[in-house]
N, C-alpha and C. Protein backbone atom coordinates (compact mmCIF):
# COMPACT_ATOMS: atom_id res chain seq x y z
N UNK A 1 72.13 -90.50 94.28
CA UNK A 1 71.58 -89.83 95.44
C UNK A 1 70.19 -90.40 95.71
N UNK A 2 69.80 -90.32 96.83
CA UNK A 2 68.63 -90.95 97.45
C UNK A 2 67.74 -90.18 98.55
N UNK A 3 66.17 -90.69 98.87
CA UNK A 3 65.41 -89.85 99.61
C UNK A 3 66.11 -89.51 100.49
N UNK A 4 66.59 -88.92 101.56
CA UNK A 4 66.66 -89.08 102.88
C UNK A 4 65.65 -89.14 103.71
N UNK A 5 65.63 -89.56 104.45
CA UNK A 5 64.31 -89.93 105.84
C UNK A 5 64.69 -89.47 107.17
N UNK A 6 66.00 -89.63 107.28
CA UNK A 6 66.49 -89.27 108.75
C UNK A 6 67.85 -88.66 109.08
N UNK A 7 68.26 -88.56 110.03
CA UNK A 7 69.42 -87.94 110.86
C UNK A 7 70.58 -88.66 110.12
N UNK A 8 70.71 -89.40 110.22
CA UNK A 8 71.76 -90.56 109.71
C UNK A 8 72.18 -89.98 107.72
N UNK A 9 71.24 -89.98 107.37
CA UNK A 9 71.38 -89.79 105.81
C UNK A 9 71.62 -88.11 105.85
N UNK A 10 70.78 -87.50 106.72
CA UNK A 10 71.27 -85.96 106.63
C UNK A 10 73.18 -85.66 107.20
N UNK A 11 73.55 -86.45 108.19
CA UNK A 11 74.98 -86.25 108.71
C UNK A 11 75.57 -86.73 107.36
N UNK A 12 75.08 -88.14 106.68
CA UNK A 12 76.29 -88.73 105.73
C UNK A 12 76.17 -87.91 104.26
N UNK A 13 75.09 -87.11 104.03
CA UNK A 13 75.06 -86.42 102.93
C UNK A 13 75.18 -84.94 103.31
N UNK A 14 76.39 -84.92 104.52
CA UNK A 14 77.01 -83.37 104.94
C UNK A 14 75.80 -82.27 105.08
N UNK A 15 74.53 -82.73 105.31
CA UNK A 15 74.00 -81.29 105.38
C UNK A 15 73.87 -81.38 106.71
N UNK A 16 73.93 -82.49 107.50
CA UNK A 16 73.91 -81.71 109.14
C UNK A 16 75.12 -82.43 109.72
N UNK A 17 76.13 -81.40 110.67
CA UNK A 17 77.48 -82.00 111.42
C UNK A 17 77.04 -83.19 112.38
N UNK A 18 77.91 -84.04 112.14
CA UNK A 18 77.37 -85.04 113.35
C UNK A 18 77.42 -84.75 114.30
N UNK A 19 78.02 -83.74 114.95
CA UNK A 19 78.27 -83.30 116.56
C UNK A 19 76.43 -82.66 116.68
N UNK A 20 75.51 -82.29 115.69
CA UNK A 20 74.48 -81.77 115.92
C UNK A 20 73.42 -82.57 115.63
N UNK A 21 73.82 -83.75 115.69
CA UNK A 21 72.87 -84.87 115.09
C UNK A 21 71.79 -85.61 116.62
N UNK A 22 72.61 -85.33 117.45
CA UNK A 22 72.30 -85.59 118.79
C UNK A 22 71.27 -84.50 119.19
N UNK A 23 71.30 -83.57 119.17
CA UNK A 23 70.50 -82.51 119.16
C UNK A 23 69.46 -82.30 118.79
N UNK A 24 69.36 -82.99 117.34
CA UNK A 24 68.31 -82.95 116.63
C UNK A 24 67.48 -84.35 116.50
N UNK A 25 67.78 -85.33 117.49
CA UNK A 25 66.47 -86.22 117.64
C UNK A 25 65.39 -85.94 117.68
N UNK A 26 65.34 -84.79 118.99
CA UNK A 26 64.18 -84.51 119.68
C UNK A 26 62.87 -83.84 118.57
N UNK A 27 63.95 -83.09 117.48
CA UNK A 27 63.22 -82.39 116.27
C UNK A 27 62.33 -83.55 115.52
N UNK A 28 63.55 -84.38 115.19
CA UNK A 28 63.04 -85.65 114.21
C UNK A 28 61.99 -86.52 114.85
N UNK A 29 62.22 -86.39 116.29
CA UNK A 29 60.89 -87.50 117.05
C UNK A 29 59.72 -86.90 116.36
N UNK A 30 59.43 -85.99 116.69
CA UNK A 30 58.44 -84.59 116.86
C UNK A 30 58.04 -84.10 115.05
N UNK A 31 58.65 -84.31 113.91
CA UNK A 31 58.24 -83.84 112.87
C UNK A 31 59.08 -84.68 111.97
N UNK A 32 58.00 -85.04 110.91
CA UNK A 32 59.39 -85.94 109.76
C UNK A 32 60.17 -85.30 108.82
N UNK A 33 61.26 -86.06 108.51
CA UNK A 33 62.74 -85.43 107.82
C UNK A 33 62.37 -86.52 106.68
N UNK A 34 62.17 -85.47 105.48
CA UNK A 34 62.66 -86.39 104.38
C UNK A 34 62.61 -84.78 103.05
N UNK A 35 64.01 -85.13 102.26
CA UNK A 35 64.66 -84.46 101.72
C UNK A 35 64.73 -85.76 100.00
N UNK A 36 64.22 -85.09 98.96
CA UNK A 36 64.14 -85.44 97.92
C UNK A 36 65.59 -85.33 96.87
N UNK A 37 66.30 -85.92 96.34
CA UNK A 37 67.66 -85.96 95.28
C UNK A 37 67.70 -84.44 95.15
N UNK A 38 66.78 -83.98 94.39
CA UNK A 38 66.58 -82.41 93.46
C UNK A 38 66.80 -81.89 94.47
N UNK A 39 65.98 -81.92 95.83
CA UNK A 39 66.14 -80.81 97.23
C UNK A 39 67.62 -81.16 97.33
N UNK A 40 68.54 -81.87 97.94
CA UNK A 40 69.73 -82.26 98.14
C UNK A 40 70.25 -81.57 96.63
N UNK A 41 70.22 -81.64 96.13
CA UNK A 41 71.37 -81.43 94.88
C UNK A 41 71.23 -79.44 95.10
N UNK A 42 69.94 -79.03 95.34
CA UNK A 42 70.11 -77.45 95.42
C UNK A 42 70.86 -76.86 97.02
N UNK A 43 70.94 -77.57 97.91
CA UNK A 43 71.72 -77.08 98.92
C UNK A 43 73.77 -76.82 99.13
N UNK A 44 73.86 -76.17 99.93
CA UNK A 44 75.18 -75.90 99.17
C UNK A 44 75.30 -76.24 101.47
N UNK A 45 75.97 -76.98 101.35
CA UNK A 45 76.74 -77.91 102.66
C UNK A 45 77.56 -76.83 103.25
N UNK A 46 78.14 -76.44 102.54
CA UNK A 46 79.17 -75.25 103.05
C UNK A 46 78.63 -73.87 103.53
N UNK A 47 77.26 -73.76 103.74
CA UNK A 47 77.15 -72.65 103.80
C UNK A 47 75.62 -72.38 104.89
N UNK A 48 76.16 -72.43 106.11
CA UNK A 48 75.52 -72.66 107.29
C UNK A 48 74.21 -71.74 106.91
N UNK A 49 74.16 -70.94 106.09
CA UNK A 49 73.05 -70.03 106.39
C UNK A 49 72.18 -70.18 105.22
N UNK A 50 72.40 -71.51 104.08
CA UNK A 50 71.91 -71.77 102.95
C UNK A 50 70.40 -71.93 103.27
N UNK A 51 69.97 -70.93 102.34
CA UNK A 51 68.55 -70.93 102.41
C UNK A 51 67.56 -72.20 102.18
N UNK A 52 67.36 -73.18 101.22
CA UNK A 52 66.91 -74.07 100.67
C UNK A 52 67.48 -75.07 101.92
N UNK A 53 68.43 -74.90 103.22
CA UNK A 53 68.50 -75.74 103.93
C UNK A 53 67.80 -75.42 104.86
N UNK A 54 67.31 -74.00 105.04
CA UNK A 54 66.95 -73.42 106.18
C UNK A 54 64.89 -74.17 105.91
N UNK A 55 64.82 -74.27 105.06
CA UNK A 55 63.53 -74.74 104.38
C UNK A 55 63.37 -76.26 104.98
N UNK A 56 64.57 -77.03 104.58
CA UNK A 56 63.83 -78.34 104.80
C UNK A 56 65.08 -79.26 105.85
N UNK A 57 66.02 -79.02 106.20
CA UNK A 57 67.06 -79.57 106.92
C UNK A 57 66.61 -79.19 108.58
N UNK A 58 66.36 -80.02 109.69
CA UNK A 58 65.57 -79.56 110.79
C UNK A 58 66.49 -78.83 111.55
N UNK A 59 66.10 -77.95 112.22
CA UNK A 59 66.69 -77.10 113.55
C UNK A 59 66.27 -77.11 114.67
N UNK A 60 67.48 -76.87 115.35
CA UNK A 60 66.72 -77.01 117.06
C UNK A 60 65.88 -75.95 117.53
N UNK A 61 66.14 -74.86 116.29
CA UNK A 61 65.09 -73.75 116.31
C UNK A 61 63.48 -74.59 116.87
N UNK A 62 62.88 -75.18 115.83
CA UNK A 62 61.85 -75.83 116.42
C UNK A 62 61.01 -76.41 116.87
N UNK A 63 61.98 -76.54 118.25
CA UNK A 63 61.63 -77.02 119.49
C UNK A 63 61.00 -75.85 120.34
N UNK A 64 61.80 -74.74 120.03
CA UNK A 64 61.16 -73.21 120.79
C UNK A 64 59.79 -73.18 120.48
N UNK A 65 58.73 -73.14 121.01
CA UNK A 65 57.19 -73.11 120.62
C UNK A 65 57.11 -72.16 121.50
N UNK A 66 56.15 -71.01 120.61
CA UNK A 66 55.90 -69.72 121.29
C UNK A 66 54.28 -70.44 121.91
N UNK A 67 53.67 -69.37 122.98
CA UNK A 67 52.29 -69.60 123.55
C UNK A 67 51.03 -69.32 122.69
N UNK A 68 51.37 -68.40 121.33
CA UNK A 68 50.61 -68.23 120.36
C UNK A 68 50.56 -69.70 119.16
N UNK A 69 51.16 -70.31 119.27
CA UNK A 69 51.38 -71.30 118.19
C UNK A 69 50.19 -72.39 118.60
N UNK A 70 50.15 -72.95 117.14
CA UNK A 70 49.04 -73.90 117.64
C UNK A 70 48.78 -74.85 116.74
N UNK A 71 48.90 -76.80 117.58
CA UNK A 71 49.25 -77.53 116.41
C UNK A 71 48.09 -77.55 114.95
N UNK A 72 46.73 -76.89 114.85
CA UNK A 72 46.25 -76.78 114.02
C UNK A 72 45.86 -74.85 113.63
N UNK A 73 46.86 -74.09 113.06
CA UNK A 73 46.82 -72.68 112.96
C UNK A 73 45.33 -71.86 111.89
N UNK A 74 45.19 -73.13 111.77
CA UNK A 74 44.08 -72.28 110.49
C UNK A 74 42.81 -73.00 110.50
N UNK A 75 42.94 -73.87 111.62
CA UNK A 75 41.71 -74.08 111.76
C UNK A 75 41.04 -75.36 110.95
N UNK A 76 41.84 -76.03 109.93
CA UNK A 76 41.27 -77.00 109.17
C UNK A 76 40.82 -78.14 109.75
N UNK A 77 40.62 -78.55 111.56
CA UNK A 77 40.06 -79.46 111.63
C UNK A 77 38.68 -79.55 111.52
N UNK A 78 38.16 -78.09 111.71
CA UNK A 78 36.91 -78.01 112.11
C UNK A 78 35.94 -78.42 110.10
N UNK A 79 37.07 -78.50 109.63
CA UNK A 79 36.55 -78.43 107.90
C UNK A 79 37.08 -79.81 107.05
N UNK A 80 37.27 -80.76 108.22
CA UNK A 80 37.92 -81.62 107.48
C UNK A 80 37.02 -83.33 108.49
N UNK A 81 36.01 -83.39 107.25
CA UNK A 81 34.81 -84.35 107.84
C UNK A 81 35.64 -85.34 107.02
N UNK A 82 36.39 -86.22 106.75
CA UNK A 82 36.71 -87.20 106.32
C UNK A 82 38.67 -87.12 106.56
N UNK A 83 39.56 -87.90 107.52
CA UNK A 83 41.09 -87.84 107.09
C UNK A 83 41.15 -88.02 105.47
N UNK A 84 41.83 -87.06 105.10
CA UNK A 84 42.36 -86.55 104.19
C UNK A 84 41.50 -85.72 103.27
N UNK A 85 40.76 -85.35 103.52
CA UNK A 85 39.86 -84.43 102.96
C UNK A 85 39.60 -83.30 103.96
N UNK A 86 39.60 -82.05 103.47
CA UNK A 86 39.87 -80.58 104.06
C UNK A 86 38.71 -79.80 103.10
N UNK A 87 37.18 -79.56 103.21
CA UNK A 87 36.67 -78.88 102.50
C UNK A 87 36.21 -76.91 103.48
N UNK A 88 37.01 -76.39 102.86
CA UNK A 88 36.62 -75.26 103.76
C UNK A 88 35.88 -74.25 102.71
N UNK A 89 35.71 -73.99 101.37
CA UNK A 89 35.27 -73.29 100.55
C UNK A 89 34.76 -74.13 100.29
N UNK A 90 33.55 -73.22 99.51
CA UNK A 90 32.19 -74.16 98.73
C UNK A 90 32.34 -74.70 97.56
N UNK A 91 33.54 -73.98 97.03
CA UNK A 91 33.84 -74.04 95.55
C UNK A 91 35.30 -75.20 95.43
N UNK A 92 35.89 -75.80 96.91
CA UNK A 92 37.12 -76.36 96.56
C UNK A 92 37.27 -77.14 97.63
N UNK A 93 38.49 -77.92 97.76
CA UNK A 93 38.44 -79.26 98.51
C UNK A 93 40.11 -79.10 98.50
N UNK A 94 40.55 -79.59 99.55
CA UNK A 94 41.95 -79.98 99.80
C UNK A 94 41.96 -81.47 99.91
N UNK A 95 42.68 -82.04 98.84
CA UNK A 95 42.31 -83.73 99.12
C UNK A 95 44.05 -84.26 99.24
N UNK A 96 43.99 -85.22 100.42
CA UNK A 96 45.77 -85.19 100.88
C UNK A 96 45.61 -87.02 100.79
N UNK A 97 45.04 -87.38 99.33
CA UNK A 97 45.34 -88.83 99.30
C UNK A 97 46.54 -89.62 99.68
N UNK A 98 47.44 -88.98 99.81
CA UNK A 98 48.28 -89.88 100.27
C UNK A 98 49.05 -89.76 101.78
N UNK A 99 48.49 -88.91 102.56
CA UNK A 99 48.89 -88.74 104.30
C UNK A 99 50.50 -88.47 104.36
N UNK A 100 51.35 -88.16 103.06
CA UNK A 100 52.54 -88.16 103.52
C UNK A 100 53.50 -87.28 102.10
N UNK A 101 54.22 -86.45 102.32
CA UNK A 101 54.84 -85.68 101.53
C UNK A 101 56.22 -86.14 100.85
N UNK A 102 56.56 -85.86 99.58
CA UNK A 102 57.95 -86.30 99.46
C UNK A 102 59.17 -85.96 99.90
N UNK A 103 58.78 -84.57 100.22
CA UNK A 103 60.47 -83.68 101.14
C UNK A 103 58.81 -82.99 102.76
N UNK A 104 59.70 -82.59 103.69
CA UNK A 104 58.91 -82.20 104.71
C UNK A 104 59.75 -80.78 104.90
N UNK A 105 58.47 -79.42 104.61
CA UNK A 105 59.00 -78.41 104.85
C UNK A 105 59.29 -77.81 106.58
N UNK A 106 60.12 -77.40 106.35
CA UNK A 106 60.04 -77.22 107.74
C UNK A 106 59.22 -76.15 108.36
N UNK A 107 58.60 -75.30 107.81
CA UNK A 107 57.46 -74.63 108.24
C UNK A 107 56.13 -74.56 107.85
N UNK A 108 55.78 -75.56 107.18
CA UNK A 108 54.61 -76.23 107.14
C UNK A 108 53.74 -76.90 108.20
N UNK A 109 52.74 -75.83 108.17
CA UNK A 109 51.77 -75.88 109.28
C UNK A 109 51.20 -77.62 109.37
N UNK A 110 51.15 -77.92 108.03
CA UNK A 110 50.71 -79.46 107.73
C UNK A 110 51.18 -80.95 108.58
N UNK A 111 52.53 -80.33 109.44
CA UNK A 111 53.53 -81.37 109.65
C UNK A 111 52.50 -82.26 110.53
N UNK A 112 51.57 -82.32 110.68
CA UNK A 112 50.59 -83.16 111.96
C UNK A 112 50.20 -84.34 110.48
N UNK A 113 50.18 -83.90 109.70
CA UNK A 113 49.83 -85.15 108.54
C UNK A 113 51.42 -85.97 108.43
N UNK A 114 51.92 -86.07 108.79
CA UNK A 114 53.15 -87.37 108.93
C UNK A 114 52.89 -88.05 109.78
N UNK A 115 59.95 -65.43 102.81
CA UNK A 115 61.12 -65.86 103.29
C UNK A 115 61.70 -65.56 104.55
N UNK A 116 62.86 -67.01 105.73
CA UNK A 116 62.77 -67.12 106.68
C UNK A 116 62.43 -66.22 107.78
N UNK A 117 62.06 -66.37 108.90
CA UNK A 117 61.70 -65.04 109.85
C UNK A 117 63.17 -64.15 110.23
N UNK A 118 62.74 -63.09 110.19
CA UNK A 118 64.04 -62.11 110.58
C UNK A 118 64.72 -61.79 108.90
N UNK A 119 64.20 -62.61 108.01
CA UNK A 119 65.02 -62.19 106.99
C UNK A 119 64.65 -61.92 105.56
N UNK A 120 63.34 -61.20 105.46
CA UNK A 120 62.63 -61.22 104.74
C UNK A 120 63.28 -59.86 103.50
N UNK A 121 62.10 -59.93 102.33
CA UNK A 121 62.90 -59.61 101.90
C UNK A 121 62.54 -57.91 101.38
N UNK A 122 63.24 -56.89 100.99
CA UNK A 122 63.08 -55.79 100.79
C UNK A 122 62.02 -55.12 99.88
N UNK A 123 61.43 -54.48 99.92
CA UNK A 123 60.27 -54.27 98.74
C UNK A 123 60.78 -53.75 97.88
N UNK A 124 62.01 -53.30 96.92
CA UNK A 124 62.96 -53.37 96.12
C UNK A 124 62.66 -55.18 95.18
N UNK A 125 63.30 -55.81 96.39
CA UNK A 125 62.99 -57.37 96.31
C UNK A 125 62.06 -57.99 95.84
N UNK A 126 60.98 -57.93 96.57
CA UNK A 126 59.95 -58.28 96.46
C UNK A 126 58.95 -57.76 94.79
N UNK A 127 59.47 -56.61 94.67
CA UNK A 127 58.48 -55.73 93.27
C UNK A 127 59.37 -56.22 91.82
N UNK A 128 60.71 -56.69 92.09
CA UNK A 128 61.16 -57.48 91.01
C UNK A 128 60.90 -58.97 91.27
N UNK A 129 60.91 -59.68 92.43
CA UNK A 129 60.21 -60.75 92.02
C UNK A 129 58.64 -60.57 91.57
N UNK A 130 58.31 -59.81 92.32
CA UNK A 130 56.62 -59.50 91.76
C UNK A 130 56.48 -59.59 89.84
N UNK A 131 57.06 -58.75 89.57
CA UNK A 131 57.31 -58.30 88.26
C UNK A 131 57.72 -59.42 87.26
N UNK A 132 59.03 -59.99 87.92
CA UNK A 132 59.02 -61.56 86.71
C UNK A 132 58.41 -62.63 87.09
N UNK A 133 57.81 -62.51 88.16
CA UNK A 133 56.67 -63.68 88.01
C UNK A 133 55.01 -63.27 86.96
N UNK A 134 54.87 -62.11 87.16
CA UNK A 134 53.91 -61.43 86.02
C UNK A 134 54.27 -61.89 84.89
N UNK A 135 55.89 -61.34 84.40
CA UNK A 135 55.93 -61.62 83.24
C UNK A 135 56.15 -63.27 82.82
N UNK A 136 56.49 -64.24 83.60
CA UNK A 136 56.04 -65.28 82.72
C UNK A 136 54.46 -65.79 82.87
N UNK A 137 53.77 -65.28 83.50
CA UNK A 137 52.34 -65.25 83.37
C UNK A 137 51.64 -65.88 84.91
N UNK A 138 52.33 -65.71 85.55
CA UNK A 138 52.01 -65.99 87.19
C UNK A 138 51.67 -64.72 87.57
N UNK A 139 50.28 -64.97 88.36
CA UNK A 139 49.70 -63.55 88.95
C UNK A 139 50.53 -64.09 90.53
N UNK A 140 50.91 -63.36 90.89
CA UNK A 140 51.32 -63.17 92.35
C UNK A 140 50.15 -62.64 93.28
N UNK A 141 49.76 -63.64 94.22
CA UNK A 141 48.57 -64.01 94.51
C UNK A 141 48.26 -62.76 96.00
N UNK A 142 49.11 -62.79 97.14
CA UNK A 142 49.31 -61.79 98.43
C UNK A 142 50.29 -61.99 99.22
N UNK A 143 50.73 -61.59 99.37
CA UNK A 143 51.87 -61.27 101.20
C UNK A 143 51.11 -62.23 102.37
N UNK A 144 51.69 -62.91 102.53
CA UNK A 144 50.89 -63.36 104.00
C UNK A 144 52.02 -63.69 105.23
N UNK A 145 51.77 -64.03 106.40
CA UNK A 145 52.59 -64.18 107.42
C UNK A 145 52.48 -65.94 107.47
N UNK A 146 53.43 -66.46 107.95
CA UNK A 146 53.74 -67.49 108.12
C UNK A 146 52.65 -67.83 109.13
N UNK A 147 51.73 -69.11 109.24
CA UNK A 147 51.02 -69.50 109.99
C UNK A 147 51.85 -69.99 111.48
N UNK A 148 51.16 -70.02 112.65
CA UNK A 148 51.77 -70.29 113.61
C UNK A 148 51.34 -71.71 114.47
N UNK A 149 52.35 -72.61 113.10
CA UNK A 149 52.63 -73.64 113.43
C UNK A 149 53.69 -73.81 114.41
N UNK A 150 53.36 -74.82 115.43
CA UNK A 150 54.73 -75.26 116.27
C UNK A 150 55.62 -75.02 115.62
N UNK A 151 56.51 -74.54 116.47
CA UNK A 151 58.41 -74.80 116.45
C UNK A 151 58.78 -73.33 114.86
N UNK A 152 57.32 -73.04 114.55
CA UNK A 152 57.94 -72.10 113.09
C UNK A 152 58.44 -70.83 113.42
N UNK A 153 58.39 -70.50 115.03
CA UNK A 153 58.80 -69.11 114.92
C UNK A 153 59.72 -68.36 114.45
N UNK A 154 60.79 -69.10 114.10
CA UNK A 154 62.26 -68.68 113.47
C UNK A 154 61.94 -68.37 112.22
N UNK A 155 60.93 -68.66 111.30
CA UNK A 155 60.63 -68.46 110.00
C UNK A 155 59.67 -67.06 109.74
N UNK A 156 59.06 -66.78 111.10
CA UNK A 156 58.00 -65.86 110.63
C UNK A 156 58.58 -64.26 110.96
N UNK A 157 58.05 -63.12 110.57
CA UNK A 157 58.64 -62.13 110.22
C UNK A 157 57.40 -61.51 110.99
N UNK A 158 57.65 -60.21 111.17
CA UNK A 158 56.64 -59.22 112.06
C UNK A 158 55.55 -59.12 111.31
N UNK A 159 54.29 -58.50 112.13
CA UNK A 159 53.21 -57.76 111.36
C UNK A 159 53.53 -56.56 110.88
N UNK A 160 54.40 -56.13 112.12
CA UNK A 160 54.87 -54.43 111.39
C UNK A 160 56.03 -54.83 109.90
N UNK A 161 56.88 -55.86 110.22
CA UNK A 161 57.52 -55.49 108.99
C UNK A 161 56.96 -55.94 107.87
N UNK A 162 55.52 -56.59 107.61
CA UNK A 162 54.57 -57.33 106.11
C UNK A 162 54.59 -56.28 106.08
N UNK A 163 53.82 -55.29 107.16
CA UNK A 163 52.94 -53.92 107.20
C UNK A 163 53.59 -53.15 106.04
N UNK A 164 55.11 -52.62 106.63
CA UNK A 164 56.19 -51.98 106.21
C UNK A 164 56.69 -52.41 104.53
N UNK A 165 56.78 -53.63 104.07
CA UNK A 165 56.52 -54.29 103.08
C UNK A 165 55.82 -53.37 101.95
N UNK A 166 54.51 -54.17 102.39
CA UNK A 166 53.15 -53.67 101.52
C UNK A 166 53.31 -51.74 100.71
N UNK A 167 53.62 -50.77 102.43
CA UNK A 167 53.15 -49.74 102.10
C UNK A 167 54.81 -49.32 100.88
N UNK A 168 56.31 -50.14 100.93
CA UNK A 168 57.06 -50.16 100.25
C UNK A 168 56.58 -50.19 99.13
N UNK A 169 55.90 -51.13 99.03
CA UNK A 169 55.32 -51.44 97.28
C UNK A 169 54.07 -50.84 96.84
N UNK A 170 53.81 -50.28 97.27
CA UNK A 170 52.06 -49.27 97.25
C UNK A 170 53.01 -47.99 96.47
N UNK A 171 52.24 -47.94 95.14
CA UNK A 171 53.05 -46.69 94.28
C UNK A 171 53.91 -47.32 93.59
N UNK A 172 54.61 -48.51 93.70
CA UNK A 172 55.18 -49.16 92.48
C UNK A 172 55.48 -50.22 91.60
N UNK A 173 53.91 -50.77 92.39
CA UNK A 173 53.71 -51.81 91.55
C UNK A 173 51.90 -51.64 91.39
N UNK A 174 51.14 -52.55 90.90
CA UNK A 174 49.66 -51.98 90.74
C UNK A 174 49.05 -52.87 91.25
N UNK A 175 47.65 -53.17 91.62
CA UNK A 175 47.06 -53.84 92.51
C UNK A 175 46.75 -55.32 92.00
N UNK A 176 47.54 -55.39 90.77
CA UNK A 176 48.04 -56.57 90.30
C UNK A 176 48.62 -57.33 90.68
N UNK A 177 49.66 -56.98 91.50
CA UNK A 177 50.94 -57.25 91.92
C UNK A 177 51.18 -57.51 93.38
N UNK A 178 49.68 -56.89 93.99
CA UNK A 178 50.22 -56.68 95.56
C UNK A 178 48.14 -56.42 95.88
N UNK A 179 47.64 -57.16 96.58
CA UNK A 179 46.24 -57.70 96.71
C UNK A 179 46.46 -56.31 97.92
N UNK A 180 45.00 -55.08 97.87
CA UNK A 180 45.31 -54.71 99.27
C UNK A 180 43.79 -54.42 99.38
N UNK A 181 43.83 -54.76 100.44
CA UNK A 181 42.55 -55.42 101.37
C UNK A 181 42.37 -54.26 101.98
C-alpha cells in the first residue's frame, strides 16, 4: 500500500466510487488529498458513513462555505512574522518546517499550508472517553467547536449542543475532566 495524493489512487483503493470522482475535482483543486498506508488500512470501503473516512477522504460537502467561515479562523496570520513560524503565546511557537502534512485532514483549518458535525457524541460518551484517557495518564485538555474553516461546516456541531454537552457532564466527572470557564 502506498501514499495516496489524489482522486485516481482514492477511486483505485475503493475509498471513493468512480462515478464521484468527477465531482470531487473541484474539492481536490481547492484542498490537498493525501491519505497515509496506516490511514487507508483503518477505513472500512464498505461503509459509506465510516468515520476515519469522513476525516480524511474529500466531500463535496466542502465546497458549501457558509458566510461565517474564513480562510484564516483563528487568526494566525496576524502572529506568524516568518512562513512557517506561528508565534502567538509568549511561552510557545508553532513551527511548520516542512509546509506540508503526511495525510490532509479534512477539517483542518491549516489546509491554506498545502466528532463530525451533526454527530457528536453523548455525554455518557464523552465522560467514558474522558475517563480512559485519565486513566492512561492523558489529561483531557476542553470541548471546543470546530474552527470555521472553509468547506468544514459538515463537521461542526452547535453552540447549543457543546453547551448541552458540558452541562451533561457537570456532576459527573470533576474539573479534571471537563475545563469550565
Amino acid at each position: 500500500m502506498k501514499r495516496i495524493s489524489d482522486l485516481k489512487g482514492l477511486a483505485a483503493a475503493g475509498l471513493v466510487p468512480p462515478e464521484r470522482e468527477d465531482a470531487l475535482h473541484r474539492v481536490a483543486s481547492r484542498w490537498a488529498v493525501a491519505l497515509t498506508p496506516a490511514v487507508q488500512a483503518r477505513i472500512d470501503p464498505a461503509d459509506p458513513a465510516d468515520p476515519i473516512a469522513r476525516q480524511f477522504v474529500p466531500s463535496v460537502d466542502e465546497l458549501q462555505i457558509a458566510p461565517d467561515e474564513r480562510e484564516d479562523p483563528i487568526g494566525d496570520a496576524d502572529f506568524t512574522p516568518l512562513k512557517g513560524l506561528t508565534h502567538r503565546y509568549p511561552d510557545r511557537v508553532l513551527l511548520k518546517p516542512t509546509h506540508a502534512c503526511p495525510v490532509y485532514c479534512r477539517f483542518c483549518f491549516r489546509r491554506e499550508a498545502v466528532g463530525p458535525g451533526g454527530e457528536s457524541l453523548a455525554a455518557a460518551e464523552l465522560e467514558a472517553l474522558f475517563r480512559a484517557l485519565v486513566a492512561m495518564r492523558v489529561k483531557p485538555y476542553y470541548l471546543h467547536h470546530a474552527d470555521l474553516a472553509p468547506g468544514t461546516g459538515h463537521f461542526r456541531t452547535s453552540i447549543a449542543t457543546g453547551q448541552a454537552l458540558v452541562r451533561g457532564l457537570r456532576g459527573r466527572v470533576s474539573g479534571l475532566y471537563v475545563l469550565i470557564m
